[in-house]
N, C-alpha and C. Protein backbone atom coordinates (compact mmCIF):
# COMPACT_ATOMS: atom_id res chain seq x y z
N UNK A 1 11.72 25.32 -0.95
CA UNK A 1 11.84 23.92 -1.39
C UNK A 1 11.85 22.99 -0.18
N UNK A 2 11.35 22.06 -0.37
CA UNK A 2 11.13 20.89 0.90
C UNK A 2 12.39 19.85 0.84
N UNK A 3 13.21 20.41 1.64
CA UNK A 3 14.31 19.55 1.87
C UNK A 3 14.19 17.65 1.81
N UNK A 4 13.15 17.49 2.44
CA UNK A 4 12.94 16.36 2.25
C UNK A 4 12.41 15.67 0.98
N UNK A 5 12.02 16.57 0.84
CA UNK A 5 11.44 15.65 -0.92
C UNK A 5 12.63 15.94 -1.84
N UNK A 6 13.46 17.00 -1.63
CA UNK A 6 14.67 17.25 -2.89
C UNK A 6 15.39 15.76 -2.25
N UNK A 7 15.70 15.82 -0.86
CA UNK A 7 16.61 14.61 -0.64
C UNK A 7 16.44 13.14 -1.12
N UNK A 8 14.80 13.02 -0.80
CA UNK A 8 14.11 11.34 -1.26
C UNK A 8 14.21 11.88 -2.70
N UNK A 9 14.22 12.48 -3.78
CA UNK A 9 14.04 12.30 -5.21
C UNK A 9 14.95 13.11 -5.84
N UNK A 10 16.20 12.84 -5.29
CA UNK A 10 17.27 14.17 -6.14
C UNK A 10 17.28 14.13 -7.28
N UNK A 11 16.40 13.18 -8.27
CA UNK A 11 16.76 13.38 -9.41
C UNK A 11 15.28 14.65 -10.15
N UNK A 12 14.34 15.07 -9.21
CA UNK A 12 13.84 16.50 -9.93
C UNK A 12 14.29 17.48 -9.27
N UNK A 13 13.80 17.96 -10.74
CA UNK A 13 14.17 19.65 -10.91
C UNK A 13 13.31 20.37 -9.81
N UNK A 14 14.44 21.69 -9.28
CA UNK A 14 13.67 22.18 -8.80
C UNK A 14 12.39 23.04 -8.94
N UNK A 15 12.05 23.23 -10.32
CA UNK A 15 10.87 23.38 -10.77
C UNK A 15 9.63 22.18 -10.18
N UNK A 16 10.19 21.16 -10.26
CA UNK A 16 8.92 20.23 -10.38
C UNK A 16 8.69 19.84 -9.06
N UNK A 17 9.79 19.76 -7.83
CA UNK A 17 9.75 20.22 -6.32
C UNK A 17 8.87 21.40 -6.02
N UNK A 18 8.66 22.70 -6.58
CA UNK A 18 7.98 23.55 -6.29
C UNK A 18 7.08 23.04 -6.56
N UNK A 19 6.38 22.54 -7.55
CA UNK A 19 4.99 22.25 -8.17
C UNK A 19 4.76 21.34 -7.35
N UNK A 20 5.20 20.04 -6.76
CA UNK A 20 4.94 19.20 -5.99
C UNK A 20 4.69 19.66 -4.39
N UNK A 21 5.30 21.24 -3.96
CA UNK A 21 4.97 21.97 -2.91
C UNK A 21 3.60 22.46 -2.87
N UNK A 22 3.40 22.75 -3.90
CA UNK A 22 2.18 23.50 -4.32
C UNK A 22 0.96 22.81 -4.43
N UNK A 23 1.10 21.58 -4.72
CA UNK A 23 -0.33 20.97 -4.87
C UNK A 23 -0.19 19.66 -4.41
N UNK A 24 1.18 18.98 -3.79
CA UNK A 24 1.30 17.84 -2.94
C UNK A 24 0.58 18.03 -1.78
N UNK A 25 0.00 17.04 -1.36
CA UNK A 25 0.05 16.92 0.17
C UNK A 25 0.47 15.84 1.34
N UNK A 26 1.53 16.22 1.77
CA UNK A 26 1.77 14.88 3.23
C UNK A 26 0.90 14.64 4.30
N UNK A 27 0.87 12.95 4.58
CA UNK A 27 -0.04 12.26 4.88
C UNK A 27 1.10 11.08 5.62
N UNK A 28 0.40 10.79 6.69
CA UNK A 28 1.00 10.05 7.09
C UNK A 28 0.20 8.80 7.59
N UNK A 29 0.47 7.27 7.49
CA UNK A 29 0.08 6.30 8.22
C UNK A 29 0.70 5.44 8.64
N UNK A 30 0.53 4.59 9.76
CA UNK A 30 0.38 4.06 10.64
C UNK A 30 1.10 2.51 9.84
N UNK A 31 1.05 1.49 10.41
CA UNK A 31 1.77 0.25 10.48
C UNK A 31 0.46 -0.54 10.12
N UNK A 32 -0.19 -1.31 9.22
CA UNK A 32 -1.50 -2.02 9.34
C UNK A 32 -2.54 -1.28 8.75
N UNK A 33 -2.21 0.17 8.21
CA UNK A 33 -3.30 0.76 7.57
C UNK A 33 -3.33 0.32 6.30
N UNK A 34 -4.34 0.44 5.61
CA UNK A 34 -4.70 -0.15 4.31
C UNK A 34 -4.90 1.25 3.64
N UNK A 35 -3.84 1.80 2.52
CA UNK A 35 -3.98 2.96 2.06
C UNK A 35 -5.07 3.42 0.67
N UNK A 36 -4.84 1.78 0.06
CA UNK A 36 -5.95 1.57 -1.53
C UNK A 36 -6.33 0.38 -1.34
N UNK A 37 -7.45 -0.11 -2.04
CA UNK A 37 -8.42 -0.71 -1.32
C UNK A 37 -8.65 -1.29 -3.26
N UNK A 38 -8.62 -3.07 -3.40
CA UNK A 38 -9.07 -3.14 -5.04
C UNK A 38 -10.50 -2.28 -4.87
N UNK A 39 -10.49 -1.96 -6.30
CA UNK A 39 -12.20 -1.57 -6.74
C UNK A 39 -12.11 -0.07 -6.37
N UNK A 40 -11.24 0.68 -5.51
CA UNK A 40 -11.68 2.15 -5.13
C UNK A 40 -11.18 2.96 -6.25
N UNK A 41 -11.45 4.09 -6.76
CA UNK A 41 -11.09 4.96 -8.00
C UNK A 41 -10.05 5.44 -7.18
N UNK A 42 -8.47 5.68 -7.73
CA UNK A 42 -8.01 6.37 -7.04
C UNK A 42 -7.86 7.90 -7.40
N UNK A 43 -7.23 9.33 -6.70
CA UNK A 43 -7.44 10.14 -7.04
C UNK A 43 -6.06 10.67 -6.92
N UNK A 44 -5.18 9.59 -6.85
CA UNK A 44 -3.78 10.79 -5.72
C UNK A 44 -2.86 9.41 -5.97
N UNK A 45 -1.77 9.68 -6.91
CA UNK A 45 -0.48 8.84 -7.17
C UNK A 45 0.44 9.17 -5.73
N UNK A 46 0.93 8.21 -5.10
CA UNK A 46 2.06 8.47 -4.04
C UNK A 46 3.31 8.02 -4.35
N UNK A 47 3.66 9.57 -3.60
CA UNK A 47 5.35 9.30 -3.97
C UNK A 47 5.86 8.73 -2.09
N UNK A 48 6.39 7.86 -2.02
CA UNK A 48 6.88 7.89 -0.39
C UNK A 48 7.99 8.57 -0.24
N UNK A 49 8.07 9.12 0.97
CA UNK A 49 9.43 9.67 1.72
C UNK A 49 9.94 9.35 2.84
N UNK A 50 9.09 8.07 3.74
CA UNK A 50 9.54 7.15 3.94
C UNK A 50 8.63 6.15 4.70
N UNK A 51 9.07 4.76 5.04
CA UNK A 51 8.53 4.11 5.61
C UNK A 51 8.25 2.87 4.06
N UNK A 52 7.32 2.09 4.50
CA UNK A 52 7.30 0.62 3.64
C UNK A 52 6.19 0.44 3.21
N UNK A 53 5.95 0.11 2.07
CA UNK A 53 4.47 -0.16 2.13
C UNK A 53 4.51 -1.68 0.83
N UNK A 54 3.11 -2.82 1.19
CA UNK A 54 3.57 -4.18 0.37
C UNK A 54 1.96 -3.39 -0.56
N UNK A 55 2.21 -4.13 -1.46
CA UNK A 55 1.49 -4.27 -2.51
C UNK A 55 0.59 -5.57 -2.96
N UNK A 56 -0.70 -5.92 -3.33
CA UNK A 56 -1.00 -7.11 -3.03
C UNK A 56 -1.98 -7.31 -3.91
N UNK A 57 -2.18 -8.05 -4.96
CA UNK A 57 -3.50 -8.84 -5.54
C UNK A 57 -4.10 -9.42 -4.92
N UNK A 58 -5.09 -8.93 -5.05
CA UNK A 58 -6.82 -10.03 -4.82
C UNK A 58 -7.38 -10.62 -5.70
N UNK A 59 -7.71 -11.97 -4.87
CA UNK A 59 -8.13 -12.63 -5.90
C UNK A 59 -10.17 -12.71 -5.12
N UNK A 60 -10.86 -12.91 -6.13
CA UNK A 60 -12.21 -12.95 -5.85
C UNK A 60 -12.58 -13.42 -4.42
N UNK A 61 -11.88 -14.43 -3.76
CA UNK A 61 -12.59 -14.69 -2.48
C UNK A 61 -11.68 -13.88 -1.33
N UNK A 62 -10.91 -12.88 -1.65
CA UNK A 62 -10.45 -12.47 -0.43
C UNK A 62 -9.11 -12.60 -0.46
N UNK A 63 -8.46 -13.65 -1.18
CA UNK A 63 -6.73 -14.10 -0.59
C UNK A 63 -6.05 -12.72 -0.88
N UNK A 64 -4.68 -12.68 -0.91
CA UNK A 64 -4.01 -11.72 -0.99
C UNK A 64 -2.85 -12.34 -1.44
N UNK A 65 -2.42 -12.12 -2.44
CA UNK A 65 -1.05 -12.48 -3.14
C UNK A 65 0.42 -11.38 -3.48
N UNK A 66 0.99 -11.27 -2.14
CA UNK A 66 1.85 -10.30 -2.35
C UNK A 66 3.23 -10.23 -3.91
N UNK A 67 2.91 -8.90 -4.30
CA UNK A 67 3.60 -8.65 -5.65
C UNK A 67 5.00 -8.04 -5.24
N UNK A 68 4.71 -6.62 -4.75
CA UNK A 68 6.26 -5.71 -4.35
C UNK A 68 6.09 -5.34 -3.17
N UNK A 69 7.12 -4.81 -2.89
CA UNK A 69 7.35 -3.53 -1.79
C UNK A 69 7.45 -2.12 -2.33
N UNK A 70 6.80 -1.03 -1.91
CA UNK A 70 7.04 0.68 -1.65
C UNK A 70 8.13 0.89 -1.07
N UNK A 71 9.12 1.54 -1.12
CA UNK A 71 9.82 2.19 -0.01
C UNK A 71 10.24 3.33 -0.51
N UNK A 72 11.14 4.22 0.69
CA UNK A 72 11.27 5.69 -0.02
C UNK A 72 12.01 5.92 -1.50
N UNK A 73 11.73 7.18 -1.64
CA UNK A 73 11.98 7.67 -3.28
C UNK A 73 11.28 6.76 -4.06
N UNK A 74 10.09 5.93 -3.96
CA UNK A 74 9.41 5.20 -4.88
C UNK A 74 8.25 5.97 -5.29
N UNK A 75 6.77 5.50 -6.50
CA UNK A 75 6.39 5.84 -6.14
C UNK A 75 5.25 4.92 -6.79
N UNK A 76 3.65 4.97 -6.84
CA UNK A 76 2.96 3.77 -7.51
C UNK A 76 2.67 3.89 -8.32
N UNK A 77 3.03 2.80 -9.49
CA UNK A 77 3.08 2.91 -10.59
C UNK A 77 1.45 2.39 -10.80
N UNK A 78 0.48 1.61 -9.99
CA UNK A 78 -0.40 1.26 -10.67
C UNK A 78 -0.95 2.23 -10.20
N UNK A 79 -1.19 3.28 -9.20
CA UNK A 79 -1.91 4.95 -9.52
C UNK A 79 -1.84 5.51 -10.70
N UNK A 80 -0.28 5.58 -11.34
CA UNK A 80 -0.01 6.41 -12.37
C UNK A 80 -0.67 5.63 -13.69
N UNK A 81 -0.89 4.73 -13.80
CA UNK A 81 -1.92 4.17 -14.78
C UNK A 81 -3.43 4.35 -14.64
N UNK A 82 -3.85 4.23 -13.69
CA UNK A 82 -4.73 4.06 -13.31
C UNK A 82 -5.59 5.64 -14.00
N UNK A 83 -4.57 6.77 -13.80
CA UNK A 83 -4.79 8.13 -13.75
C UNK A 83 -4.91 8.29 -15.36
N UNK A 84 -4.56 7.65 -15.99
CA UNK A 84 -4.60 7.58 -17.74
C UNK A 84 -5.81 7.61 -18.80
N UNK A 85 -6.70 6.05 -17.54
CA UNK A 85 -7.96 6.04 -17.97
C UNK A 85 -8.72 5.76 -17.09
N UNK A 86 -8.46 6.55 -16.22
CA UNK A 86 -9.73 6.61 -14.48
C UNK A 86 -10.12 5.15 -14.30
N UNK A 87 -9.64 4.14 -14.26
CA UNK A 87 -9.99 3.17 -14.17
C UNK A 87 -9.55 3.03 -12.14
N UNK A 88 -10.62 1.83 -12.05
CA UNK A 88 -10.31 1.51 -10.62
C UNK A 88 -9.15 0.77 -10.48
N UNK A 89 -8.41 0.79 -9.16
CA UNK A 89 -7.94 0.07 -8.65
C UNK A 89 -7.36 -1.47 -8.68
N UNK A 90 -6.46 -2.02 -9.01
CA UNK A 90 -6.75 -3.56 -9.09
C UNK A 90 -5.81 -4.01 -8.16
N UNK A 91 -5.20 -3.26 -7.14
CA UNK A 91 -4.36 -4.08 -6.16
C UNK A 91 -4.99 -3.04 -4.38
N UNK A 92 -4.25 -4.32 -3.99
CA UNK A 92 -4.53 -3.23 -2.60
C UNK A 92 -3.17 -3.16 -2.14
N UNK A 93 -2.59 -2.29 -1.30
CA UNK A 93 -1.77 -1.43 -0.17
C UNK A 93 -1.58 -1.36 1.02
N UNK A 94 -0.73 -1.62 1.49
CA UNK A 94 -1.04 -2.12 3.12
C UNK A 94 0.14 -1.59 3.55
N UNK A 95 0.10 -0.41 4.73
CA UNK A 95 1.66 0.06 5.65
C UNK A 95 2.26 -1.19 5.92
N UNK A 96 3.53 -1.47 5.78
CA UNK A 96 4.49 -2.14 6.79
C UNK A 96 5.18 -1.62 7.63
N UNK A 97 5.51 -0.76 7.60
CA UNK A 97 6.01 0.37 8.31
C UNK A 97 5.57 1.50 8.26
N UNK A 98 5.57 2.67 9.47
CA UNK A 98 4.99 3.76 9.15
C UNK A 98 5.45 4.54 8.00
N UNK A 99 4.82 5.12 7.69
CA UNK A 99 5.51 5.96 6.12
C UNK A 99 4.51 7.42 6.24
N UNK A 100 5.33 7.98 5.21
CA UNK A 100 5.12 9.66 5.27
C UNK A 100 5.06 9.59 3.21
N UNK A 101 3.37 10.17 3.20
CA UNK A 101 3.88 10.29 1.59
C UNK A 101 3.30 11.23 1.59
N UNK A 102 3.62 11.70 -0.03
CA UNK A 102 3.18 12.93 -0.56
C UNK A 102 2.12 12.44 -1.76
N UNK A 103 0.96 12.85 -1.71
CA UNK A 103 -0.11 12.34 -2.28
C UNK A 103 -0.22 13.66 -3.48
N UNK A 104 -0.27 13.39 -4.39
CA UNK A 104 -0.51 13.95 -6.13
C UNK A 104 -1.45 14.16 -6.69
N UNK A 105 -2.20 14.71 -6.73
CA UNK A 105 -3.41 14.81 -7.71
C UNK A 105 -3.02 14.41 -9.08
N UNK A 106 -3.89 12.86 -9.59
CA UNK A 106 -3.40 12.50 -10.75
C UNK A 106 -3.76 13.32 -11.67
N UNK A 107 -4.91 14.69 -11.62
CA UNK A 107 -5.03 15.15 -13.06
C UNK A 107 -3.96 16.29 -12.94
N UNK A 108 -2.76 16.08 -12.90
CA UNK A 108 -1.34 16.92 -13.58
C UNK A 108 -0.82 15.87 -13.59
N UNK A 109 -1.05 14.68 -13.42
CA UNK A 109 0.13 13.78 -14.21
C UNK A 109 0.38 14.45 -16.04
N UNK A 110 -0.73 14.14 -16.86
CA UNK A 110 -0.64 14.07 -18.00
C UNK A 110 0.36 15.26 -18.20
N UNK A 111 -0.22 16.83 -17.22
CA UNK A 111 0.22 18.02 -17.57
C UNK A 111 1.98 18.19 -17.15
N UNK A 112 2.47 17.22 -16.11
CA UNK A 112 3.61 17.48 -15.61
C UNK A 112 4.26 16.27 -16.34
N UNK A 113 4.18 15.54 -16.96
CA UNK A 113 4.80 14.83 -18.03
C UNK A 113 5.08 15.61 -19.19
N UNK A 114 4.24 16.26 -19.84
CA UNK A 114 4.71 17.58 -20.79
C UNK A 114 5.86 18.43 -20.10
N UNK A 115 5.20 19.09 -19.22
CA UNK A 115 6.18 20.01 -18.20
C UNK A 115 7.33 20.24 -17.52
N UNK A 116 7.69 19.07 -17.12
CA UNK A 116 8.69 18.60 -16.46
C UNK A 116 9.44 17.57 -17.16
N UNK A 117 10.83 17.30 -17.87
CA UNK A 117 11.70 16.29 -18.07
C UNK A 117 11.76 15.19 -17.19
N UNK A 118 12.34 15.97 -15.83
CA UNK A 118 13.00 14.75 -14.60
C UNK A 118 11.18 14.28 -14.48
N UNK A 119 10.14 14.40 -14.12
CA UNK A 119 8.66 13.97 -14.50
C UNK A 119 8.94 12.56 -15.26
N UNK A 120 8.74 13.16 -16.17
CA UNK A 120 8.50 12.09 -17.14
C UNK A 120 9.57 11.26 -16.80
N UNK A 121 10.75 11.34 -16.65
CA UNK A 121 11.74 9.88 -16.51
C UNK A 121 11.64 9.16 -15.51
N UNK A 122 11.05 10.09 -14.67
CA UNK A 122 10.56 9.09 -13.22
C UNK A 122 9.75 8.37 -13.35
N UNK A 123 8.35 9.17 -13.87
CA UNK A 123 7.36 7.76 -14.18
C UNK A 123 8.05 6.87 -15.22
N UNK A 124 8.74 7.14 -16.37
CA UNK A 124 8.87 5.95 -17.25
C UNK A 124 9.68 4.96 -16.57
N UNK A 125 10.82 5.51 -15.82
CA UNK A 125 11.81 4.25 -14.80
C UNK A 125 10.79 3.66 -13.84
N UNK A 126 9.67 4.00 -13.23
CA UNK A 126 8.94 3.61 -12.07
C UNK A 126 8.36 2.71 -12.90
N UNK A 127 7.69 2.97 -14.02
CA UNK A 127 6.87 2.14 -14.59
C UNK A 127 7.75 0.46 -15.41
N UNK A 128 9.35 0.53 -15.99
CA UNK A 128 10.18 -0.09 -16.25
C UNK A 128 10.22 -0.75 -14.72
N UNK A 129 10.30 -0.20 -13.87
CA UNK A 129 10.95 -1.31 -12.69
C UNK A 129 9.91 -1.70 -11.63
N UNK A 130 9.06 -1.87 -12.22
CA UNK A 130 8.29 -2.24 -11.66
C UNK A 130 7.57 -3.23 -12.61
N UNK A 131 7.52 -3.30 -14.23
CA UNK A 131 7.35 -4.34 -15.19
C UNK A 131 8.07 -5.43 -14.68
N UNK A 132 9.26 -4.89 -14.58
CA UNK A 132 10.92 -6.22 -14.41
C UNK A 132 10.59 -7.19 -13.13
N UNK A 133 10.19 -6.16 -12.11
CA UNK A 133 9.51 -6.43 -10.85
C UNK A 133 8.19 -7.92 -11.05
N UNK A 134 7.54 -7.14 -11.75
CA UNK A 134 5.97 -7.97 -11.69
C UNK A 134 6.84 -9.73 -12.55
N UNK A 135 7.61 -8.83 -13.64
CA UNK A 135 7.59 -10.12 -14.72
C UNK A 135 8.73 -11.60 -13.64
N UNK A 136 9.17 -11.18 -13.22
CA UNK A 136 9.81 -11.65 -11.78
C UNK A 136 9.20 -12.40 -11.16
N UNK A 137 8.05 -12.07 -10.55
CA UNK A 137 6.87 -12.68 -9.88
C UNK A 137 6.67 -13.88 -11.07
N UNK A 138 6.02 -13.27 -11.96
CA UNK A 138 4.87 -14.30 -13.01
C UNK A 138 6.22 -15.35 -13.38
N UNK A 139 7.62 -14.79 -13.40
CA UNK A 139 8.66 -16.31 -13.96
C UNK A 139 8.37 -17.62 -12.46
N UNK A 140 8.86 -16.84 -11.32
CA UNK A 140 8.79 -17.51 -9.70
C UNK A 140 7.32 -18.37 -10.08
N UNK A 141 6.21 -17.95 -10.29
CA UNK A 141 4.75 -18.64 -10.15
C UNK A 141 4.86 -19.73 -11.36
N UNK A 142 5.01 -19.43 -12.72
CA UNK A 142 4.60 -20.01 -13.64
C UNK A 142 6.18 -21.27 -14.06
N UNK A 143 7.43 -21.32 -13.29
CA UNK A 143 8.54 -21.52 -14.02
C UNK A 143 8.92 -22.73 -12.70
N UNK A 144 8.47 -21.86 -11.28
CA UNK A 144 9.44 -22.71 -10.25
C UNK A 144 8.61 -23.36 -9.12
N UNK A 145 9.10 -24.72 -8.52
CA UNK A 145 8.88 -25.47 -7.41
C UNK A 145 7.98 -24.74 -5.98
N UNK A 146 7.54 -24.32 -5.42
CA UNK A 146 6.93 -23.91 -4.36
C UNK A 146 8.29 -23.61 -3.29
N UNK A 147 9.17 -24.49 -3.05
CA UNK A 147 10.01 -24.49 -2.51
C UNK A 147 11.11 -23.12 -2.96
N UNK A 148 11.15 -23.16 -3.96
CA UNK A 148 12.08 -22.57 -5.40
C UNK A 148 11.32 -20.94 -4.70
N UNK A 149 10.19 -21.01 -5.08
CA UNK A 149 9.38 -19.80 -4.48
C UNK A 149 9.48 -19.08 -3.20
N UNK A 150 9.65 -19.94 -2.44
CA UNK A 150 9.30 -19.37 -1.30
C UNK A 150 10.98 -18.79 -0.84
N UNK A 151 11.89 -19.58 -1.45
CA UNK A 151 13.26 -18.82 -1.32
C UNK A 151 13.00 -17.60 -2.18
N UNK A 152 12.55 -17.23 -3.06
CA UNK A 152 12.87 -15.88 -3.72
C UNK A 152 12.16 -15.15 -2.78
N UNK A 153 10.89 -15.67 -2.49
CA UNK A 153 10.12 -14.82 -1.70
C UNK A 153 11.13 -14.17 -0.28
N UNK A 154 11.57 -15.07 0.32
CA UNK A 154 12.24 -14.54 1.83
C UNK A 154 13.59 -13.49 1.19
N UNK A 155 14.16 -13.92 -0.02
CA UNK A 155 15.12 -13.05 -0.31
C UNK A 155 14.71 -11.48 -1.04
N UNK A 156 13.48 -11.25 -1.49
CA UNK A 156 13.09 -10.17 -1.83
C UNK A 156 12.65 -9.60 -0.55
N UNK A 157 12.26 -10.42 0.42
CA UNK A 157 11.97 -9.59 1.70
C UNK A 157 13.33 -8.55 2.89
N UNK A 158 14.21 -9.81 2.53
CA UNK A 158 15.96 -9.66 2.82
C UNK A 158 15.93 -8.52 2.41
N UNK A 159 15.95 -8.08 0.79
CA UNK A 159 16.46 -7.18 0.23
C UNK A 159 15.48 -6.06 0.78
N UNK A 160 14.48 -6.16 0.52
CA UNK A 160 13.54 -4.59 0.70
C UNK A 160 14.02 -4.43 2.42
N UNK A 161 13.71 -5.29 3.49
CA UNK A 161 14.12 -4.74 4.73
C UNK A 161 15.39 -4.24 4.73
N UNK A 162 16.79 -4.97 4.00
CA UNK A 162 18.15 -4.71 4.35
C UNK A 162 18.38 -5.42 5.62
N UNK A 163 17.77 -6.46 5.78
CA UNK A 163 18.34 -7.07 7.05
C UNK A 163 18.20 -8.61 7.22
N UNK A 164 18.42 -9.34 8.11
CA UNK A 164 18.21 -10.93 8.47
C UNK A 164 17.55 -11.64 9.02
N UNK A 165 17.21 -10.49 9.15
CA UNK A 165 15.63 -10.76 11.04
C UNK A 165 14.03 -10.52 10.10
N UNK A 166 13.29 -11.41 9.72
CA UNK A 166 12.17 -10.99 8.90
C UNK A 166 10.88 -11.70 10.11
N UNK A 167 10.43 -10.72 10.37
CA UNK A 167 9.02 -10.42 11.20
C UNK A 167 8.11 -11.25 10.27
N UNK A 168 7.95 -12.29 9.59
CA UNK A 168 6.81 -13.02 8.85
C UNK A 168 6.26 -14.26 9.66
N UNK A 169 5.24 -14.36 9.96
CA UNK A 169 4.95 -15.43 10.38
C UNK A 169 4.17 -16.58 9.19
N UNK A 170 3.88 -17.92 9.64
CA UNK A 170 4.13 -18.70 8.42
C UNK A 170 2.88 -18.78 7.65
N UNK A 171 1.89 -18.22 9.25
CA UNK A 171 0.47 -18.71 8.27
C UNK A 171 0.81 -17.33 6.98
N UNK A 172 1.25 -15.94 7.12
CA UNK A 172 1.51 -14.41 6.26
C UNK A 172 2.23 -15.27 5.15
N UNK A 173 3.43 -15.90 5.39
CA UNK A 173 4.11 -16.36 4.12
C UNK A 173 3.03 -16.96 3.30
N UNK A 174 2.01 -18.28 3.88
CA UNK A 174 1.06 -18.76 2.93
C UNK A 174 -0.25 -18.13 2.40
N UNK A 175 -0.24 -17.14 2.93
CA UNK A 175 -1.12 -16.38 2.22
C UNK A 175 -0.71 -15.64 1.33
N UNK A 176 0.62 -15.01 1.46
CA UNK A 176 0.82 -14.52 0.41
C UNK A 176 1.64 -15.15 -1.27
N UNK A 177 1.44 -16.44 -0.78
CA UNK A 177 2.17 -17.51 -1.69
C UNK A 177 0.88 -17.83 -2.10
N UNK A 178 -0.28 -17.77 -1.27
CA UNK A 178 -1.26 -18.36 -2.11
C UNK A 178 -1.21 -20.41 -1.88
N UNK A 179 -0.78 -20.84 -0.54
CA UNK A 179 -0.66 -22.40 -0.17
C UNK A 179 -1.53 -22.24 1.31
N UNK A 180 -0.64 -23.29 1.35
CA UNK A 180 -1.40 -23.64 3.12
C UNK A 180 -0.15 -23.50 4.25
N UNK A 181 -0.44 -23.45 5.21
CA UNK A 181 0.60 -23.12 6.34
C UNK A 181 1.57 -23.94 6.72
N UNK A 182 0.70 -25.58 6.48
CA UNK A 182 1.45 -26.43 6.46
C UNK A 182 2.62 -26.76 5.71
N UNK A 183 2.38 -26.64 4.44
CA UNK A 183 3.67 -26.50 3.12
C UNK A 183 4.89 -25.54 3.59
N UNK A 184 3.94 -24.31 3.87
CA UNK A 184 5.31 -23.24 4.16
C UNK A 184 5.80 -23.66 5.70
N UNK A 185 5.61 -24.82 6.46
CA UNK A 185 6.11 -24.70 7.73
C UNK A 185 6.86 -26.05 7.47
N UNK A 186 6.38 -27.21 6.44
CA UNK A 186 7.64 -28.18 6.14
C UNK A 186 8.73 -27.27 5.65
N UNK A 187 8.68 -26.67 4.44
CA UNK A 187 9.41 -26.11 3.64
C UNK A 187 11.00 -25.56 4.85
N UNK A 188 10.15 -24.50 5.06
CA UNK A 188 11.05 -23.57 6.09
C UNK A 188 11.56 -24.54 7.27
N UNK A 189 11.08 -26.01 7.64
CA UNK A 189 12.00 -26.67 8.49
C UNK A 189 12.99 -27.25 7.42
N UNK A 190 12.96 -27.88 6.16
CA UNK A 190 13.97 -27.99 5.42
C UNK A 190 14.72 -27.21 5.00
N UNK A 191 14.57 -25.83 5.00
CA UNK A 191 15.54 -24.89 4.71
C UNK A 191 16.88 -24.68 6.05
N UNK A 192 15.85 -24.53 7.07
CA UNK A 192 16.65 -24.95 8.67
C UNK A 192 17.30 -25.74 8.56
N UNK A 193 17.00 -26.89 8.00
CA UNK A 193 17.82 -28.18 8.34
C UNK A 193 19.37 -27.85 7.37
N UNK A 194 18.81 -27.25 6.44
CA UNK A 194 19.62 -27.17 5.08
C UNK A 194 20.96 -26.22 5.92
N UNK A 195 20.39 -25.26 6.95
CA UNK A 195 21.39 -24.04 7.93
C UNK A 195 20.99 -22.78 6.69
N UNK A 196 20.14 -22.45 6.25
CA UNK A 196 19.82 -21.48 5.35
C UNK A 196 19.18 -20.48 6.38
N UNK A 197 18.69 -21.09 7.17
CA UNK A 197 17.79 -20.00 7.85
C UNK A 197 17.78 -20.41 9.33
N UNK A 198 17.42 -19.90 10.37
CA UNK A 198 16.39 -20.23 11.91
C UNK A 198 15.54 -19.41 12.04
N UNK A 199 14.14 -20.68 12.61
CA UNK A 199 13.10 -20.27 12.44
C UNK A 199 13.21 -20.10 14.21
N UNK A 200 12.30 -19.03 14.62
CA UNK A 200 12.33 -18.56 16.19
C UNK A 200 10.52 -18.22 16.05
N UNK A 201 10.10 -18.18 17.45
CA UNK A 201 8.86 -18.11 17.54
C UNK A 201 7.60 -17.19 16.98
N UNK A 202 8.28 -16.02 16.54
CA UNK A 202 7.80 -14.70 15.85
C UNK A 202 8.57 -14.19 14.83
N UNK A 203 9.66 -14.52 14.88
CA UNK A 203 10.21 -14.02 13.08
C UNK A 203 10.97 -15.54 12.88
N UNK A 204 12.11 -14.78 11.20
CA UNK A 204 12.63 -16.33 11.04
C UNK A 204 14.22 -15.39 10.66
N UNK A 205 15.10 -15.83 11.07
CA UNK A 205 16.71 -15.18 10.68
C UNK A 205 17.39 -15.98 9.80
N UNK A 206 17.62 -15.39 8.92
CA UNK A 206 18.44 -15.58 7.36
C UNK A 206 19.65 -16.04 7.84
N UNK A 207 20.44 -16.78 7.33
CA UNK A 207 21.74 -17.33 7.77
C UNK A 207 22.46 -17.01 6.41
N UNK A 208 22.29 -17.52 5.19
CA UNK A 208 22.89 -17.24 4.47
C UNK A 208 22.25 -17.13 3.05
């Protein structure tokens, strides 16, 4: 049994750890690699064991509208759909940190959902928290101020790093907000002013 995968997912059986020995494979990338790509068929659901990875809609000309974060014991829920009805891709993947996953051949999803209990509750919780996740997003876009936004945005970043120090620079925040650089660089001096945050030349530190 692979110590490391019982540790990142204690909640399977060791049955379904063996099976995941058996026909998983670890893979590792880099900081800036692009792991799924919109439009590519995928062939291989990932589970991480560690490291970060953002998640991102495209929209037709290129932008990139960040949705979640990956991190360990996760795993992607839009693979595991995807694997249902071979359909392509509709987000892309991008390392934030290096990460180590274990790549799945989606045709035993269907079979290790029969097979396996702890299986199946993983995808159904992955797939639940990651709905709650998305529907999160679409309230922030469709409900709140830009301003309103861009605070949830730095605090979901808070939370997935666990820390105060966020490596974003402003033109990254407006792209992934989907504005201009300018908006997110008033904004974030009124938040400063507010003592919510300091902005420093390469990241920005959370105050409270």
């Amino acid at each position: 049994m692979n110590p490391t995968i019982s540790n990142t997912f204690p909640s399977f059986s060791k049955i379904l750890i063996e099976d995941i020995n058996k026909n998983g494979v670890i893979q590792e990338f880099k900081a800036g690699d692009v792991i799924m790509r919109t439009g590519q068929y995928i062939k291989n659901t990932v589970l991480v064991l560690s490291g970060q990875i953002k998640i991102y809609r495209e929209d037709e000309d290129g932008g990139e509208f960040f949705m979640y974060y990956l991190q360990h014991g996760q795993a992607c829920a839009i693979s595991m759909i995807c694997a249902t009805k071979n359909e392509q891709s509709q987000i892309m993947a991008k390392v934030v940190k290096d990460v180590e996953l274990v790549m799945v051949p989606l045709s035993l999803m269907d079979k290790w959902m029969m097979q396996h209990r702890s299986w199946y509750e993983f995808v159904i919780g992955t797939y639940r928290s990651r709905f709650e996740e998305v529907l999160e997003v679409v309230n922030s876009i469709a409900f709140r101020a830009m301003d309103e936004r861009l605070e949830f945005y730095l605090k979901r970043h808070k939370d997935a790093c666990g820390c105060l120090d966020l490596k974003l620079s402003h033109q990254e925040i407006a792209n992934e907000l989907n504005t201009s650089r300018e908006v997110i660089s008033r904004l974030l001096k009124k938040l400063e002013q507010r003592g919510a945050l300091k902005l420093h030349r390469n990241h920005i530190e959370i105050l409270k």
